[in-house]
C-alpha atoms as a PDB file:
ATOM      1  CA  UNK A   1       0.000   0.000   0.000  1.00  0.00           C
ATOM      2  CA  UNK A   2       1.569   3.759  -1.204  1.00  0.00           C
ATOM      3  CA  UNK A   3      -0.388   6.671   0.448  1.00  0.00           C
ATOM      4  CA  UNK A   4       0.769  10.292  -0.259  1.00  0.00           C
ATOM      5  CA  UNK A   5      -0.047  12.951   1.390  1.00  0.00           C
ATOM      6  CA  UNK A   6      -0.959  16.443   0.210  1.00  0.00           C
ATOM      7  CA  UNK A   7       2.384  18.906   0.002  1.00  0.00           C
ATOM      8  CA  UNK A   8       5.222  19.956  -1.401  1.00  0.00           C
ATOM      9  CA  UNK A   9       7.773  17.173  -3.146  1.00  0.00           C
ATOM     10  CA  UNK A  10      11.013  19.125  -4.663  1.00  0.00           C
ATOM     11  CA  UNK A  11       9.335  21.667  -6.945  1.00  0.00           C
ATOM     12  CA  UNK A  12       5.757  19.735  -7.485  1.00  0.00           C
ATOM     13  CA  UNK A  13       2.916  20.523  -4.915  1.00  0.00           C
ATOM     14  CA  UNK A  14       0.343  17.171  -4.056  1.00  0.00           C
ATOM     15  CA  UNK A  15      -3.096  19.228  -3.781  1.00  0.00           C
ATOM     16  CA  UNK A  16      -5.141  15.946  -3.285  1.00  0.00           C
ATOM     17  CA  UNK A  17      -3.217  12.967  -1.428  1.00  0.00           C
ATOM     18  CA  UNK A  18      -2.882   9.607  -3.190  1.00  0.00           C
ATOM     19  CA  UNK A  19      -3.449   6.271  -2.538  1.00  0.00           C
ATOM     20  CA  UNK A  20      -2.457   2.961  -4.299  1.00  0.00           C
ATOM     21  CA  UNK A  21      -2.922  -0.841  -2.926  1.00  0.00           C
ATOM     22  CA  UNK A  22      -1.176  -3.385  -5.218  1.00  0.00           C
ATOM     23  CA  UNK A  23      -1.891  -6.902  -4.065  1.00  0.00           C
ATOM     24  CA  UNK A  24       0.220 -10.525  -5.414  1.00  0.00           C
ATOM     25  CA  UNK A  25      -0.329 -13.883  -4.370  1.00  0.00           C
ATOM     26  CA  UNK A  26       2.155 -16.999  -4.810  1.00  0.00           C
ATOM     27  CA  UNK A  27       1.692 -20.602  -4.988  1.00  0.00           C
ATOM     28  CA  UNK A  28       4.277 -23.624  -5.925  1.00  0.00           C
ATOM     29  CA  UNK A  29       3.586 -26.572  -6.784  1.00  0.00           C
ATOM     30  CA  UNK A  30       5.644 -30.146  -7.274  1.00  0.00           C
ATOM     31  CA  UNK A  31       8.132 -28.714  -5.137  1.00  0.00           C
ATOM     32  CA  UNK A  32       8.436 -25.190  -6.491  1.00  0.00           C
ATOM     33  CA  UNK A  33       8.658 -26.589 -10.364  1.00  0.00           C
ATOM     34  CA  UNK A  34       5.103 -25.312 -11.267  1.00  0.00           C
ATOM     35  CA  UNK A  35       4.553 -21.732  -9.843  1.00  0.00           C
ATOM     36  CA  UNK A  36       1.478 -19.212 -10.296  1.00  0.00           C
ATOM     37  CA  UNK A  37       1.355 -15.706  -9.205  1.00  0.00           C
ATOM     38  CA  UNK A  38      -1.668 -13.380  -9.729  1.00  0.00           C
ATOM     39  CA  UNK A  39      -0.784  -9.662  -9.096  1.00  0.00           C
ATOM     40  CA  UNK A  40      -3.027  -7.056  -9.178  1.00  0.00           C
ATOM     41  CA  UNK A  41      -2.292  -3.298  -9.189  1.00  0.00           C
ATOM     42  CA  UNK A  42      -4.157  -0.542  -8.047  1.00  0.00           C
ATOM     43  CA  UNK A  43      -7.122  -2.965  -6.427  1.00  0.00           C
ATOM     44  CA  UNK A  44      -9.482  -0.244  -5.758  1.00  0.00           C
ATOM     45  CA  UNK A  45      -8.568   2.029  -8.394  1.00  0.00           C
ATOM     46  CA  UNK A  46      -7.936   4.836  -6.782  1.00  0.00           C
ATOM     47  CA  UNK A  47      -4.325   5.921  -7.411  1.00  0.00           C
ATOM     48  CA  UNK A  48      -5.290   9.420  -9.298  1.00  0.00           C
ATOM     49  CA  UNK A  49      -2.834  12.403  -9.372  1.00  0.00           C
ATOM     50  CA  UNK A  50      -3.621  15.754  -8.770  1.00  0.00           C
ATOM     51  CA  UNK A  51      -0.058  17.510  -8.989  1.00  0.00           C
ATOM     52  CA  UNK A  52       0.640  21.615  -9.808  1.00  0.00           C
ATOM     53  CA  UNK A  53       4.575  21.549 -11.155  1.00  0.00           C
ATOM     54  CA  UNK A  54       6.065  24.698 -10.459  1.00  0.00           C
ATOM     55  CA  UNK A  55       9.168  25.818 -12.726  1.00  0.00           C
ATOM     56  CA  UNK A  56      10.218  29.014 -12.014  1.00  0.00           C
ATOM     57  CA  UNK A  57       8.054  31.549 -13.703  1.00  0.00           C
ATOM     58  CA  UNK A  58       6.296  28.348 -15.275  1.00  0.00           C
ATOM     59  CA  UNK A  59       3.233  26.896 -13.614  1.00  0.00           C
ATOM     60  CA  UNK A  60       2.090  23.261 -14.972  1.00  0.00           C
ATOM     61  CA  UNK A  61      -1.098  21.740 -13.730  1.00  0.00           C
ATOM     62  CA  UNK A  62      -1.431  17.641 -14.072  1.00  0.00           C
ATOM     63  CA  UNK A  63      -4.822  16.185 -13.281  1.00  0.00           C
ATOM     64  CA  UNK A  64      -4.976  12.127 -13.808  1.00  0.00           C
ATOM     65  CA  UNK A  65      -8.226  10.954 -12.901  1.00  0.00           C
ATOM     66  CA  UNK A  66      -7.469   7.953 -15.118  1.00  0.00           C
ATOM     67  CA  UNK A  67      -6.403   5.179 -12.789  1.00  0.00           C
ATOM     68  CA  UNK A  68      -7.249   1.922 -13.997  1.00  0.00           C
ATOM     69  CA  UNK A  69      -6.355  -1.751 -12.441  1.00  0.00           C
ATOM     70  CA  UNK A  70      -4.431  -4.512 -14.011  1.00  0.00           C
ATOM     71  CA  UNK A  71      -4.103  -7.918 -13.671  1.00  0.00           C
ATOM     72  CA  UNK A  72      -1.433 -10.305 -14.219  1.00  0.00           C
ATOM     73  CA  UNK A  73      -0.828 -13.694 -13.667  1.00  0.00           C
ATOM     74  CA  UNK A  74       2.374 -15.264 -13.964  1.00  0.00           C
ATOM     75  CA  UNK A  75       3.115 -19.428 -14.632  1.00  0.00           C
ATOM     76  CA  UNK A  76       6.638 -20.627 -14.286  1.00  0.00           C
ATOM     77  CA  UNK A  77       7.629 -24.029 -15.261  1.00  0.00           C
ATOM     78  CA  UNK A  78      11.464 -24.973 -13.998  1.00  0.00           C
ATOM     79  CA  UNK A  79      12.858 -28.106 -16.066  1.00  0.00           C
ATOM     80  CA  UNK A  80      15.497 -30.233 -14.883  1.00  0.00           C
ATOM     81  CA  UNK A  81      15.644 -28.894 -11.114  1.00  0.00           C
ATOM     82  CA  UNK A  82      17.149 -31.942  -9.868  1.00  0.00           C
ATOM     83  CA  UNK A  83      20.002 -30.736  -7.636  1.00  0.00           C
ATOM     84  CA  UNK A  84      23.752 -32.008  -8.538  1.00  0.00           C
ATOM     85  CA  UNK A  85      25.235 -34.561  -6.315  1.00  0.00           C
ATOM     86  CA  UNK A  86      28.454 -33.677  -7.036  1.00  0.00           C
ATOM     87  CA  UNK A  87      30.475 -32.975  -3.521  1.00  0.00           C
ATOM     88  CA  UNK A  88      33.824 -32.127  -4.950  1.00  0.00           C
ATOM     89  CA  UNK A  89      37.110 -33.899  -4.097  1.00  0.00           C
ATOM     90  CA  UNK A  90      38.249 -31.893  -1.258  1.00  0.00           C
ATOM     91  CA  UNK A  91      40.458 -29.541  -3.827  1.00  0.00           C
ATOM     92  CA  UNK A  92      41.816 -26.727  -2.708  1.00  0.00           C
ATOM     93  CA  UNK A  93      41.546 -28.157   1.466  1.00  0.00           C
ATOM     94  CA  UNK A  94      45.818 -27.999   1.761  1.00  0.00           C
ATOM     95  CA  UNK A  95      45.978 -24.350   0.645  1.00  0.00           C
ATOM     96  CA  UNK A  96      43.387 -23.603   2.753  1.00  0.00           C
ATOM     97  CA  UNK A  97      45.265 -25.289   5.762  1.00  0.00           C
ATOM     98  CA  UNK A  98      48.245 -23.989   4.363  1.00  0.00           C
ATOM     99  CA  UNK A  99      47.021 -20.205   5.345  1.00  0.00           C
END
């Protein structure tokens, strides 16, 4: 959740504050080989701007009333995940004893 408050921000003045709730939920399955993730941004759709830009004798006003969700949703598929067994042969141990 992203909530701005109304005021200055380097030379831009918030007249309205701002508020934005994203939201994302995971899930794995067959141990983290299949995963889905649904995000959605900007749930309740209220994440407008309402921003005067001030730049020295110029005065810009920027009114977005336009805020829209999205959705996404994410599937990941990992092949070959087994995990090596390798376990090395110890090279390396004498310099390491060595220091």
């Amino acid at each position: 959740m992203t909530y701005i408050t109304k005021g200055y921000e380097e030379n831009h003045y918030i007249y309205k504050p701002m508020f934005n709730t994203d939201l994302s939920i995971y899930k794995g399955f067959l141990k983290d080989c299949l995963t889905f993730q649904l995000y959605v941004n900007d749930v309740f759709g209220t994440n407008d701007s309402h921003i005067i830009g001030k730049y020295g004798k110029l005065k810009e006003t920027i009114f977005d009333e336009f805020s829209t969700s999205k959705i996404s949703l994410t599937v990941r598929y990992k092949f070959n995940t087994t995990r090596s067994k390798y376990k090395g042969t110890g090279a390396g141990e004498s310099q390491k004893n060595r220091m």
